[in-house]
PDB file of N, CA and C in Angstrom:
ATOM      1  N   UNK A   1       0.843  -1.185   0.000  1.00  0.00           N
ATOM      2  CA  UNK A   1       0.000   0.000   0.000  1.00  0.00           C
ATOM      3  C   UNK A   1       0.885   1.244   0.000  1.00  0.00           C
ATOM      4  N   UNK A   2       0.714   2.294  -0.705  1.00  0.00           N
ATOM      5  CA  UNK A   2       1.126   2.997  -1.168  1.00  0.00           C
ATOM      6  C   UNK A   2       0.341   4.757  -0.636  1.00  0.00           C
ATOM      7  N   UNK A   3       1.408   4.978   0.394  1.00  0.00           N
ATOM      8  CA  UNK A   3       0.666   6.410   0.899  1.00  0.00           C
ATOM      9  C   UNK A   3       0.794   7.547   0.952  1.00  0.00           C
ATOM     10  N   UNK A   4       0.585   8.875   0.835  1.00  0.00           N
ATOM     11  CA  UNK A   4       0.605   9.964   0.333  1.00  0.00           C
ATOM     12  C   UNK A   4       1.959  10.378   0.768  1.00  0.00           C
ATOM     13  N   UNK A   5       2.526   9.834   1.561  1.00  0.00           N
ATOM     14  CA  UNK A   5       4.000  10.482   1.353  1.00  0.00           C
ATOM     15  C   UNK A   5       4.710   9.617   0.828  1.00  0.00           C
ATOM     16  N   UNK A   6       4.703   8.397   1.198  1.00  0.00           N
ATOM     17  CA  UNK A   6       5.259   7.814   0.065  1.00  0.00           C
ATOM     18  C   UNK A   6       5.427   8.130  -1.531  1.00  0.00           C
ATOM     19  N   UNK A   7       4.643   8.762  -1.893  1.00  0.00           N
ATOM     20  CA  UNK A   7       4.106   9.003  -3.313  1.00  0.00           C
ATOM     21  C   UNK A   7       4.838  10.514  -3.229  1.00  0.00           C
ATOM     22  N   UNK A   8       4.760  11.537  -2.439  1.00  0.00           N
ATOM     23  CA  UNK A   8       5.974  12.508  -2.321  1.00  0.00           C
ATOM     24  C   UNK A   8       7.153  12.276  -2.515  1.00  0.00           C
ATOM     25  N   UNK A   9       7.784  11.297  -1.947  1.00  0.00           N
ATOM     26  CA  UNK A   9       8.638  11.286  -1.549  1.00  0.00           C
ATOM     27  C   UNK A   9       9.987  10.541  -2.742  1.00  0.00           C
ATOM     28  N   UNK A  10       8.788  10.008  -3.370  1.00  0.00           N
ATOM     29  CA  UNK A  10       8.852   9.426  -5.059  1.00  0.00           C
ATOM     30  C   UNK A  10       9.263  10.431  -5.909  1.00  0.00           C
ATOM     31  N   UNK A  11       8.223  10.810  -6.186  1.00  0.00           N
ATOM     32  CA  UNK A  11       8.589  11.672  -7.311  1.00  0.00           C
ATOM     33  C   UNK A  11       9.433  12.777  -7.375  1.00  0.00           C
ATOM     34  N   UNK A  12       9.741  13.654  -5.677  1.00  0.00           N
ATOM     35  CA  UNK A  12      10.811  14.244  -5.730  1.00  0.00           C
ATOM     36  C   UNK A  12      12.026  13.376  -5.979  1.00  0.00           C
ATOM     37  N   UNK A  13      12.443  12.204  -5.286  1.00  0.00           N
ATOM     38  CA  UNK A  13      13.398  11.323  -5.924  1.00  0.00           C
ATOM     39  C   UNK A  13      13.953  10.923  -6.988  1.00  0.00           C
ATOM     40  N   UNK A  14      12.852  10.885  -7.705  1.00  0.00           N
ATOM     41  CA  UNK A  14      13.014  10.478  -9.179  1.00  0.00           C
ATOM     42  C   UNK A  14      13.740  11.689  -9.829  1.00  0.00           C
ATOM     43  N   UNK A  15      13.824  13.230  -9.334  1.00  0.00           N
ATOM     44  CA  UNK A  15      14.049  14.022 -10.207  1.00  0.00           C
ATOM     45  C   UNK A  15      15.860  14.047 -10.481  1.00  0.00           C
ATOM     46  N   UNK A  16      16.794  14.267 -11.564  1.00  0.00           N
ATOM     47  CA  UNK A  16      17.613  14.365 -11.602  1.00  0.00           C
ATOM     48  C   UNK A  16      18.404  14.876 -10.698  1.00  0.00           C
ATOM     49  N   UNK A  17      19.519  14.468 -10.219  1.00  0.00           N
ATOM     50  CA  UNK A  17      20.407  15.069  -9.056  1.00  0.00           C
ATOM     51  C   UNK A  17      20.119  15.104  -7.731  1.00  0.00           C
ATOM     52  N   UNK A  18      18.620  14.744  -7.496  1.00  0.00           N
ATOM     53  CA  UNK A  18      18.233  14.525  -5.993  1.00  0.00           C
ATOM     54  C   UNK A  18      18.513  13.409  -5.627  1.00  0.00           C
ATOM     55  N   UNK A  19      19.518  13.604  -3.664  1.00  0.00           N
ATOM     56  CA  UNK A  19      20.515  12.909  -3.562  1.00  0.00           C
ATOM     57  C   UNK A  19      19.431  12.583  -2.379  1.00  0.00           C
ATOM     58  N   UNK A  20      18.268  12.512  -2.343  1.00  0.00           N
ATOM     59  CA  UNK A  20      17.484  12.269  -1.222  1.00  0.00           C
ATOM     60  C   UNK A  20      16.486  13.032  -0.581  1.00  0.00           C
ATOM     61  N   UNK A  21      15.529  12.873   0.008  1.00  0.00           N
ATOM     62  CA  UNK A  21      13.675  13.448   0.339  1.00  0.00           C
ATOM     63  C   UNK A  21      13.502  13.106   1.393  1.00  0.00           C
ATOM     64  N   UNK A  22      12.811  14.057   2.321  1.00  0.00           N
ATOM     65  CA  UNK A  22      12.449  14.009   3.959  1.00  0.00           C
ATOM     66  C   UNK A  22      11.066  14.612   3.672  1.00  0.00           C
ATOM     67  N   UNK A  23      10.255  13.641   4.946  1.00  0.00           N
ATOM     68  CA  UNK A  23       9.393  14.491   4.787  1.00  0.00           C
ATOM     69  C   UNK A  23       9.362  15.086   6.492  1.00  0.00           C
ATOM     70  N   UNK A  24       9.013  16.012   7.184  1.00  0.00           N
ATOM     71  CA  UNK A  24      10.168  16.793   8.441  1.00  0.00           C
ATOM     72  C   UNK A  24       8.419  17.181   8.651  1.00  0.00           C
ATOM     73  N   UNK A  25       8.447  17.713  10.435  1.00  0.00           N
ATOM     74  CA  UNK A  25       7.532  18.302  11.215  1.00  0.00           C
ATOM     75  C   UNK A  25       8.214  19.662  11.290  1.00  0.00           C
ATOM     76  N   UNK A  26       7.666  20.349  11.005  1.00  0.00           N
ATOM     77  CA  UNK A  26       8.195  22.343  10.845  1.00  0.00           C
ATOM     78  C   UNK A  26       8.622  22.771  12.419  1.00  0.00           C
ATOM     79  N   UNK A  27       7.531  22.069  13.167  1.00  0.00           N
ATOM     80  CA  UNK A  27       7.358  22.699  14.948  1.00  0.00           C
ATOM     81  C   UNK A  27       9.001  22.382  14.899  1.00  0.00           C
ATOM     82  N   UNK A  28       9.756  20.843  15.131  1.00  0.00           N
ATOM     83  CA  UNK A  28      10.589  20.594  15.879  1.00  0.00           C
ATOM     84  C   UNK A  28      11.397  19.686  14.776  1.00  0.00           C
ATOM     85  N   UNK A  29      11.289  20.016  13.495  1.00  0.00           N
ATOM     86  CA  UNK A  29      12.272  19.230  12.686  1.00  0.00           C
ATOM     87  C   UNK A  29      12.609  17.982  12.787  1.00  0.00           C
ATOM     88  N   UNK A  30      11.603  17.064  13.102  1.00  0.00           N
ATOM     89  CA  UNK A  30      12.081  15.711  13.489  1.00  0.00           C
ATOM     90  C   UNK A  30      11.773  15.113  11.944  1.00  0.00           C
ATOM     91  N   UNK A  31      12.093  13.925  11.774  1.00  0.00           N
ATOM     92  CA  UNK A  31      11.917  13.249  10.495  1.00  0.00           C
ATOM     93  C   UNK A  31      11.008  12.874  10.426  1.00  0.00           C
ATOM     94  N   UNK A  32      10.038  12.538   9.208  1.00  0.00           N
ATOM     95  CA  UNK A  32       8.503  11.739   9.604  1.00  0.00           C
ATOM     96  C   UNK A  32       8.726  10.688   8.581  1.00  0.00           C
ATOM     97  N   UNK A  33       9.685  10.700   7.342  1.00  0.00           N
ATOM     98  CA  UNK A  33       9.877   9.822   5.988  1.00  0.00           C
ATOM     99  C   UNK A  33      10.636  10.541   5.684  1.00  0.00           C
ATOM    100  N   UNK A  34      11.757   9.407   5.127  1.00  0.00           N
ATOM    101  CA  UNK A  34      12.660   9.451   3.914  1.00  0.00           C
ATOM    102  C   UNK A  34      13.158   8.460   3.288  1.00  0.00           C
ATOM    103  N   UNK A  35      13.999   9.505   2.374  1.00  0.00           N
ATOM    104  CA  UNK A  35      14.390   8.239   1.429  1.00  0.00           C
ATOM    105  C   UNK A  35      15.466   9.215   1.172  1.00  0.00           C
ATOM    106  N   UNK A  36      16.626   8.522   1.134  1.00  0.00           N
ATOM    107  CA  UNK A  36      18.204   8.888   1.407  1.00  0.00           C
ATOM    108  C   UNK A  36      18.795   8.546   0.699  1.00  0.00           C
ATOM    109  N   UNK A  37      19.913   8.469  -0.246  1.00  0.00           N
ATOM    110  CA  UNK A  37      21.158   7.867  -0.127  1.00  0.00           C
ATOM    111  C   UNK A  37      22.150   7.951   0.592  1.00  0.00           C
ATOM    112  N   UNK A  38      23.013   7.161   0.582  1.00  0.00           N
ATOM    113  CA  UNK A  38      24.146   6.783   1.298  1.00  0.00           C
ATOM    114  C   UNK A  38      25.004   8.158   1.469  1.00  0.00           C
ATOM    115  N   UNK A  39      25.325   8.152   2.381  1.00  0.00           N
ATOM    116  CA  UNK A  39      26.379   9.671   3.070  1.00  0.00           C
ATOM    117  C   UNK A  39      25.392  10.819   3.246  1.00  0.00           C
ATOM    118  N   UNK A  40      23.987  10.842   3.227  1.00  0.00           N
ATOM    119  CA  UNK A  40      22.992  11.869   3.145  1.00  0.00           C
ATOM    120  C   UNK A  40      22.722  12.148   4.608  1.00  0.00           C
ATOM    121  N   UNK A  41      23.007  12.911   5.381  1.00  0.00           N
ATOM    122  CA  UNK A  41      22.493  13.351   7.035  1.00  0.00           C
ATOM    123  C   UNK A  41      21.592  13.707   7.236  1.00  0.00           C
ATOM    124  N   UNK A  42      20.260  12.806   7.240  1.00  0.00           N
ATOM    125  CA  UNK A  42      18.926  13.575   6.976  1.00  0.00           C
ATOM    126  C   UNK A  42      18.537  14.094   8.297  1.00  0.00           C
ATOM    127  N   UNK A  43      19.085  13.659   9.076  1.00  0.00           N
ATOM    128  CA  UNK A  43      18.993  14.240  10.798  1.00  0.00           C
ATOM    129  C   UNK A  43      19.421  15.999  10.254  1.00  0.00           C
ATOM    130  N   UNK A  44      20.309  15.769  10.230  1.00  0.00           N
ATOM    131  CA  UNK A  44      20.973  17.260  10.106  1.00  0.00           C
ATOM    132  C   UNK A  44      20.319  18.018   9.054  1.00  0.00           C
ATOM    133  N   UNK A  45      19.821  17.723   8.224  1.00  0.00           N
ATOM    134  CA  UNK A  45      19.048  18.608   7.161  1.00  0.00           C
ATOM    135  C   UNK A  45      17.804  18.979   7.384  1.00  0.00           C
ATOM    136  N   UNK A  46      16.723  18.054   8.454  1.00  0.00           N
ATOM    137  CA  UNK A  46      15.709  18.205   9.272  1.00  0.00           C
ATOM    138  C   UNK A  46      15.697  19.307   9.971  1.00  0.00           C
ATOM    139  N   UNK A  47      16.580  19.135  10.951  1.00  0.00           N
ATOM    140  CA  UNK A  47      17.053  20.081  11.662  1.00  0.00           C
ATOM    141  C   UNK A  47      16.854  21.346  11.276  1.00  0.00           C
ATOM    142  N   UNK A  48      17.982  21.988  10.129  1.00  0.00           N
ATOM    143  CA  UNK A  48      17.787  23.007   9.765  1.00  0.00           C
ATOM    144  C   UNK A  48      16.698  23.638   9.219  1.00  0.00           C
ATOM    145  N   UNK A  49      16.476  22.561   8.348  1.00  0.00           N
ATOM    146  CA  UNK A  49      14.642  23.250   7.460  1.00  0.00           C
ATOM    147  C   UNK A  49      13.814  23.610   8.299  1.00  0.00           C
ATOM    148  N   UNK A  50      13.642  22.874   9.388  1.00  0.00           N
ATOM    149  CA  UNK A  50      12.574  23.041  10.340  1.00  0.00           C
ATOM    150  C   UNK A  50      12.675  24.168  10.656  1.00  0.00           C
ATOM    151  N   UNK A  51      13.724  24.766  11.509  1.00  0.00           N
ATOM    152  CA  UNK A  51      14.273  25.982  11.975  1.00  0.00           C
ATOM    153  C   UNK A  51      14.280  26.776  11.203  1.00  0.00           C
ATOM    154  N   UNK A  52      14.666  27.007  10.082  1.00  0.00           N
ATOM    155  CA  UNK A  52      14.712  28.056   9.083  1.00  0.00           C
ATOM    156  C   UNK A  52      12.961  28.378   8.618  1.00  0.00           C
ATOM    157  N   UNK A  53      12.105  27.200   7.910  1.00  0.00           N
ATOM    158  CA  UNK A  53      11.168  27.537   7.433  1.00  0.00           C
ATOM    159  C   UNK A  53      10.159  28.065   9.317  1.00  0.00           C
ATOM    160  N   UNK A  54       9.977  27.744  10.048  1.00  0.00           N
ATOM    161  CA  UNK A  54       9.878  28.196  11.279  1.00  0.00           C
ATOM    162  C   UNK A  54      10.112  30.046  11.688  1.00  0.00           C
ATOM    163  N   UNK A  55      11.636  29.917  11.553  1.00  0.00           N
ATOM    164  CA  UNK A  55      11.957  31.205  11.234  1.00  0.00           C
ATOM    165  C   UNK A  55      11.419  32.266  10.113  1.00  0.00           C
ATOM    166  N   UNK A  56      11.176  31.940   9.294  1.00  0.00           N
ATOM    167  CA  UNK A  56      11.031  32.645   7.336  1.00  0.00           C
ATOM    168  C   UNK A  56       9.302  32.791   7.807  1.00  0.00           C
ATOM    169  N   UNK A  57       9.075  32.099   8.135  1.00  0.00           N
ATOM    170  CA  UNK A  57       6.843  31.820   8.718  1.00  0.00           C
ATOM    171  C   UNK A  57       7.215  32.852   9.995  1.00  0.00           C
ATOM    172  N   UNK A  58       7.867  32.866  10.700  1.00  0.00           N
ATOM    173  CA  UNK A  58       7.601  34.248  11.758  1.00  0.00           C
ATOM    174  C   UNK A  58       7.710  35.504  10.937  1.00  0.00           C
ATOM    175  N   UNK A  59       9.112  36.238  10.220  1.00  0.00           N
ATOM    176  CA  UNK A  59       9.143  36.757   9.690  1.00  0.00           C
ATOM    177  C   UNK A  59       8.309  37.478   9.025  1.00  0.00           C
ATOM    178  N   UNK A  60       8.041  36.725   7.972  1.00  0.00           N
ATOM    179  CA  UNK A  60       6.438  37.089   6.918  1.00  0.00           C
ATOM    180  C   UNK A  60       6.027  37.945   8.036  1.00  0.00           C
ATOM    181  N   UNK A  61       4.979  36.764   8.584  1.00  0.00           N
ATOM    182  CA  UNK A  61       4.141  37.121   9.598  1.00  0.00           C
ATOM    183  C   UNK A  61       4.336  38.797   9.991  1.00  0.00           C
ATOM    184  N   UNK A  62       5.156  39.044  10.771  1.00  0.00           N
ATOM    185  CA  UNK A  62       5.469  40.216  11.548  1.00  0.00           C
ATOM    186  C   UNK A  62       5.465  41.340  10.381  1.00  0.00           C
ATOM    187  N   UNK A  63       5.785  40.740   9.531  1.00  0.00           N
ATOM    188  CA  UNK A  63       6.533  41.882   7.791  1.00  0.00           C
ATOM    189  C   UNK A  63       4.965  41.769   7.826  1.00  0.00           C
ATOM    190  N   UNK A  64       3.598  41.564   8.057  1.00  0.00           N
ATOM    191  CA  UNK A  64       2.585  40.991   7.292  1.00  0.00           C
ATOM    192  C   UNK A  64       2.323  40.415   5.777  1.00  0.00           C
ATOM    193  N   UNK A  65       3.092  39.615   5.610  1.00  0.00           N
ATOM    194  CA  UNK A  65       3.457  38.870   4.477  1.00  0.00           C
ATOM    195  C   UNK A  65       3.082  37.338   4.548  1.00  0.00           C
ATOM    196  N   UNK A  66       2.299  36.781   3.607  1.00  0.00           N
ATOM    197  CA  UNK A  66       1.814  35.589   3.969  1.00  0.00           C
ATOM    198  C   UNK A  66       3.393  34.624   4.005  1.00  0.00           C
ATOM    199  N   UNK A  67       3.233  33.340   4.894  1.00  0.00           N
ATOM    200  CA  UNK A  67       4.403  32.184   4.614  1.00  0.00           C
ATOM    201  C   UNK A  67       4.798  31.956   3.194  1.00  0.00           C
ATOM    202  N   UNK A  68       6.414  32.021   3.086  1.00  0.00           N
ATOM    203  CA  UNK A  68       7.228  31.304   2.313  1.00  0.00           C
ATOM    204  C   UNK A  68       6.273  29.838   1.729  1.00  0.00           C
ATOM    205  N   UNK A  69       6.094  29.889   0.105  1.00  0.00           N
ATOM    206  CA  UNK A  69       5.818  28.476  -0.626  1.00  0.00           C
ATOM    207  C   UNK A  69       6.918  27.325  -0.989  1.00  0.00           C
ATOM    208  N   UNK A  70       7.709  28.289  -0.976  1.00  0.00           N
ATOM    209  CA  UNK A  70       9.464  27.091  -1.384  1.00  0.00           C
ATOM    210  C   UNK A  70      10.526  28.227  -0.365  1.00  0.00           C
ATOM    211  N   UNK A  71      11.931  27.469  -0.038  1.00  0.00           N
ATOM    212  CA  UNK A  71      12.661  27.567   0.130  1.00  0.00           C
ATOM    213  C   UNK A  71      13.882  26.991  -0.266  1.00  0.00           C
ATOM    214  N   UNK A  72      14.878  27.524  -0.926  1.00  0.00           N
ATOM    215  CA  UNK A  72      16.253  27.415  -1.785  1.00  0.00           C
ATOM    216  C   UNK A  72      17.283  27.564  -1.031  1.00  0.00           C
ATOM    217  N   UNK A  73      18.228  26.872  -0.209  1.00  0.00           N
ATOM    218  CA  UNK A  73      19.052  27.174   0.405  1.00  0.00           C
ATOM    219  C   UNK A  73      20.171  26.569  -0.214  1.00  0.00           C
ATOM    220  N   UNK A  74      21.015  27.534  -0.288  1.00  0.00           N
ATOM    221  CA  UNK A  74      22.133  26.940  -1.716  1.00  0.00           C
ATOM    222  C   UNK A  74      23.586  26.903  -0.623  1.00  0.00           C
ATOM    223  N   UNK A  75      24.538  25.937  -1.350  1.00  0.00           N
ATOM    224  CA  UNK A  75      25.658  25.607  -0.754  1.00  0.00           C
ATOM    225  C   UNK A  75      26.520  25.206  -1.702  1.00  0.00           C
ATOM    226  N   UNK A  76      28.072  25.033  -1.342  1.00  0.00           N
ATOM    227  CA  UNK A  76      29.099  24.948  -2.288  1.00  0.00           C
ATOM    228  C   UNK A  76      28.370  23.106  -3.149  1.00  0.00           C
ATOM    229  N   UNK A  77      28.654  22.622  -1.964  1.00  0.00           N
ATOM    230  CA  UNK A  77      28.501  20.800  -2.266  1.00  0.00           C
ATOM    231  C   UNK A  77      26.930  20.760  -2.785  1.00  0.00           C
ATOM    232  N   UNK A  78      25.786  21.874  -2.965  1.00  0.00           N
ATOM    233  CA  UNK A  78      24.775  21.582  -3.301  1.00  0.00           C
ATOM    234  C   UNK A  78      23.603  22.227  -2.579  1.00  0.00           C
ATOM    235  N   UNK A  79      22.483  21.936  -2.492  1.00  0.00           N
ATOM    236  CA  UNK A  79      21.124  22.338  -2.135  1.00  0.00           C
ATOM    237  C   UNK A  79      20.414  21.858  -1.066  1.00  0.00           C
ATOM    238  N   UNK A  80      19.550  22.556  -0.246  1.00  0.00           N
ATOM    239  CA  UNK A  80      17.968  22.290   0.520  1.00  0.00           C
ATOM    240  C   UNK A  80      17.251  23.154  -0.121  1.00  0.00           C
ATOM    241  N   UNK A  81      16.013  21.986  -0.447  1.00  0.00           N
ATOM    242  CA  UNK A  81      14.866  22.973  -1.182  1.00  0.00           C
ATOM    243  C   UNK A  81      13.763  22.749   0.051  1.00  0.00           C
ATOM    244  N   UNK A  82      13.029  23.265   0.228  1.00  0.00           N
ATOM    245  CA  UNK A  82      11.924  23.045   1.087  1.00  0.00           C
ATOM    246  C   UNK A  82      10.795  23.411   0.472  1.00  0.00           C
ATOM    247  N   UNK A  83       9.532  22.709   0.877  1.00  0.00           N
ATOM    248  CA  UNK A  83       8.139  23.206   0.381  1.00  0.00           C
ATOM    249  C   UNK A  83       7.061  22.707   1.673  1.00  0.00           C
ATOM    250  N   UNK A  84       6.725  23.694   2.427  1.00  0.00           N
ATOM    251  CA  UNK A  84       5.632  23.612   3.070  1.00  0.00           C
ATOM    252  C   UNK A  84       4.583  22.675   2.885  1.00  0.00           C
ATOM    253  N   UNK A  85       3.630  21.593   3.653  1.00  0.00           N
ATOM    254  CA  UNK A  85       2.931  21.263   3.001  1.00  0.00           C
ATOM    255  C   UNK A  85       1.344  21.396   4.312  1.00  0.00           C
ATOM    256  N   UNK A  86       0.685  20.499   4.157  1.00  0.00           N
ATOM    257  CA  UNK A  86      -0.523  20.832   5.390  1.00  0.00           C
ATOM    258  C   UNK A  86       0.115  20.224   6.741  1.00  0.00           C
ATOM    259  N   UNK A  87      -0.863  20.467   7.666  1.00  0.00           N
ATOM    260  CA  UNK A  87      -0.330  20.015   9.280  1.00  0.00           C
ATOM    261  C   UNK A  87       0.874  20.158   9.609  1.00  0.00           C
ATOM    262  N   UNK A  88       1.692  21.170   9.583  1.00  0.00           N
ATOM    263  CA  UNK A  88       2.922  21.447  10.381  1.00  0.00           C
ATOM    264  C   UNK A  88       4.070  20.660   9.113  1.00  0.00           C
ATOM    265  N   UNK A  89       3.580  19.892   7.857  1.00  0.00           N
ATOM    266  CA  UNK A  89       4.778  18.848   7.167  1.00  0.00           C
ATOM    267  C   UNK A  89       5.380  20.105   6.119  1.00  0.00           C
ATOM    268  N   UNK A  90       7.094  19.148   6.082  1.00  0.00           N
ATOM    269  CA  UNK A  90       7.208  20.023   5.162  1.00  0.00           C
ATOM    270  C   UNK A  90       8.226  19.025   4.437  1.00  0.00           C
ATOM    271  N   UNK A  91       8.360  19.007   2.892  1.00  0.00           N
ATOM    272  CA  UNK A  91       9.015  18.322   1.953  1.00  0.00           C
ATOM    273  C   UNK A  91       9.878  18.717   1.655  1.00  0.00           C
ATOM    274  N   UNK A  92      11.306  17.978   2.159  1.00  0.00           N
ATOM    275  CA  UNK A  92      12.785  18.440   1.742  1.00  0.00           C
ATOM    276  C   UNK A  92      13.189  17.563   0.952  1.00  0.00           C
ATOM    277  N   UNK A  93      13.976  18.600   0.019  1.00  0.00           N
ATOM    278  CA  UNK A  93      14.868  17.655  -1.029  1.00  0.00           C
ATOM    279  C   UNK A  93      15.904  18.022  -0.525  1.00  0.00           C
ATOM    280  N   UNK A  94      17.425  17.344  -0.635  1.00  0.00           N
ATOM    281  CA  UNK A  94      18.720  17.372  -0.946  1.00  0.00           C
ATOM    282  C   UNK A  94      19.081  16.861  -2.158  1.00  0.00           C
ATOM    283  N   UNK A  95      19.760  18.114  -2.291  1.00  0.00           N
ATOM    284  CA  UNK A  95      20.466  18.128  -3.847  1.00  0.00           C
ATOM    285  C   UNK A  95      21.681  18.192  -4.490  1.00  0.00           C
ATOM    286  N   UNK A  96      22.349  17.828  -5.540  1.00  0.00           N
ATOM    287  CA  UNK A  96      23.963  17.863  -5.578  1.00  0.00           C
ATOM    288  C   UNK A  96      23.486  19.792  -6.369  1.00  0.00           C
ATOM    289  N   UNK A  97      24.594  19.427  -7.187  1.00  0.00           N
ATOM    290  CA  UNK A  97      25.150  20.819  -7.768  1.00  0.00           C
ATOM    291  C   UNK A  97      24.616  20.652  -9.137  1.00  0.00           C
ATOM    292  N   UNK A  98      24.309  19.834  -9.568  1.00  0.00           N
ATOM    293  CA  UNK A  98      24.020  19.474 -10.800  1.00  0.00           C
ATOM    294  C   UNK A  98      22.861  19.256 -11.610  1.00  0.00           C
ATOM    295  N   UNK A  99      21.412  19.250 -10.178  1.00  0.00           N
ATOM    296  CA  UNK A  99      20.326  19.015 -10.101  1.00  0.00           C
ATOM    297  C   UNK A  99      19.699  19.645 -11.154  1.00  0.00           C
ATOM    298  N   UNK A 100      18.696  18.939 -11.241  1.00  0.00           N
ATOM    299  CA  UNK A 100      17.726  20.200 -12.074  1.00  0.00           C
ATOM    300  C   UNK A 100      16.558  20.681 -10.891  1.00  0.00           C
ATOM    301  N   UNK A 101      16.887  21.971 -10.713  1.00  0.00           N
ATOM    302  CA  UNK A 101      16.598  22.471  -9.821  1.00  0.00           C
ATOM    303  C   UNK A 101      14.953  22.478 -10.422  1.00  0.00           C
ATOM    304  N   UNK A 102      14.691  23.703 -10.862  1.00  0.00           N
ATOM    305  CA  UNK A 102      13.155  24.118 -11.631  1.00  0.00           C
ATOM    306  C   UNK A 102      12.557  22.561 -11.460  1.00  0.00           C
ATOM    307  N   UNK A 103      12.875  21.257 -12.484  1.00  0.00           N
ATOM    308  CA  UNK A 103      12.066  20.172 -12.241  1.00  0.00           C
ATOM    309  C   UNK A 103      11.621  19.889 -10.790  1.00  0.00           C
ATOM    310  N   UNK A 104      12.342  19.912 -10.078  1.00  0.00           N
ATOM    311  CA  UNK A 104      12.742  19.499  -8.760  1.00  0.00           C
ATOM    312  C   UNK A 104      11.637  20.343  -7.546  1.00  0.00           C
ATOM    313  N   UNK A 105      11.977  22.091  -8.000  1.00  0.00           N
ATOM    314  CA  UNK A 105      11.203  22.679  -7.358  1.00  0.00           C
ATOM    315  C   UNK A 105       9.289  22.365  -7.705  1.00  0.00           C
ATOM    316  N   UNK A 106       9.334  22.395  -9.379  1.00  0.00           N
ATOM    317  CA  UNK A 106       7.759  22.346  -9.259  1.00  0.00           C
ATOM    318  C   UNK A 106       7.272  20.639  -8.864  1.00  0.00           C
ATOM    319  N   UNK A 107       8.005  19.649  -8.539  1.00  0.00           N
ATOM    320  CA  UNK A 107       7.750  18.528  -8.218  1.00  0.00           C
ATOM    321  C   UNK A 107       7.222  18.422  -6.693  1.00  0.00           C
ATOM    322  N   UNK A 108       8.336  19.355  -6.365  1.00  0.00           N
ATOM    323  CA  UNK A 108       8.022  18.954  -4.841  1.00  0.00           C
ATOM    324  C   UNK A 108       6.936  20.680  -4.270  1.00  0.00           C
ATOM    325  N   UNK A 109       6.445  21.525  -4.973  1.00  0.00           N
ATOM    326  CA  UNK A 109       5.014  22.232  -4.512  1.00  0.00           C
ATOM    327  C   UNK A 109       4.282  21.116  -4.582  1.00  0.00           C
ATOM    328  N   UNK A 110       3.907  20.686  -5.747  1.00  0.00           N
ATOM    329  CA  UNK A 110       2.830  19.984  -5.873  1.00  0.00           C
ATOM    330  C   UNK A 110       2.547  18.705  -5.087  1.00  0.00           C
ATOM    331  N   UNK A 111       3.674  17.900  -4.815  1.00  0.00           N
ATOM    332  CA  UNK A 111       3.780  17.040  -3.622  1.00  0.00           C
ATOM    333  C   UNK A 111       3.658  17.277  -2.073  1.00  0.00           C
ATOM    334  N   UNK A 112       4.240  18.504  -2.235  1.00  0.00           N
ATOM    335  CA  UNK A 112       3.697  19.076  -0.990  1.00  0.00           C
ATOM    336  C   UNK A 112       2.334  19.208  -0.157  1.00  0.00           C
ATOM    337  N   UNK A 113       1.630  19.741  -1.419  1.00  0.00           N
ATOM    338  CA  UNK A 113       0.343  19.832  -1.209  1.00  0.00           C
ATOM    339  C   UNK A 113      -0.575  18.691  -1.007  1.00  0.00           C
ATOM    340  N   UNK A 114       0.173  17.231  -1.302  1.00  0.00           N
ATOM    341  CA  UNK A 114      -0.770  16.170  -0.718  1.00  0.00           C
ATOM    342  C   UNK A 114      -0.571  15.307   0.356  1.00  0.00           C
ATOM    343  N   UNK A 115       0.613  15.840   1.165  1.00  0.00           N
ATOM    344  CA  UNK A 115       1.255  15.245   2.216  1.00  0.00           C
ATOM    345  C   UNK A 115       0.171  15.567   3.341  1.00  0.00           C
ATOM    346  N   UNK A 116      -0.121  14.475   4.122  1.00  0.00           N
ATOM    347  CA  UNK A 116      -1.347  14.469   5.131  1.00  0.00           C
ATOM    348  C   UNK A 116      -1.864  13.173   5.329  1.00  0.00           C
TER     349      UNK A 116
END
């Protein structure tokens, strides 16, 4: 059986250069699903998204600006993309340098949106 994050967690995978997919609780960044490869620290990438998209959702807020839909956090060795999804979830990719980012990003809105 086959379940809505599972099925997230897919198709961001499938996209070129993604080195692995979390699906993370925003409150406290814990892991809820993934799918990794080998040398991928999904602890540690949890972590941050949580905190950051956490952070970026206060922000707005105070700016009166509705929440961040994606987040791009770029690095020498590669990427965190993040996409908000319902109930506190939020869909991380890790990415090399090489990714196709754009595929990647509109894969994982739309996956986002059925995580629940």
């Amino acid at each position: 059986m086959t379940t809505a994050t599972q099925i997230a967690l897919d198709r961001v995978t499938r996209v070129p250069g993604v080195r692995g997919a979390l699906v993370v609780a925003a409150s406290d960044g814990l892991v809820v699903a993934e799918q990794l490869m080998d040398g991928v620290d999904g602890q540690a990438a949890a972590a941050l998204t949580g905190s950051l998209i956490g952070r970026l959702a206060r922000t707005a807020e105070s700016a009166g600006l509705r929440p961040p839909a994606f987040m791009h956090l770029r690095g020498a060795a590669g990427s965190i993309l993040a996409a908000p999804g319902p109930e506190d979830l939020v869909l991380v990719a890790v990415v090399g340098p090489g990714a196709n980012l754009g595929l990647a990003r509109l894969e994982m809105i739309e996956a986002a949106g059925g995580l629940g």
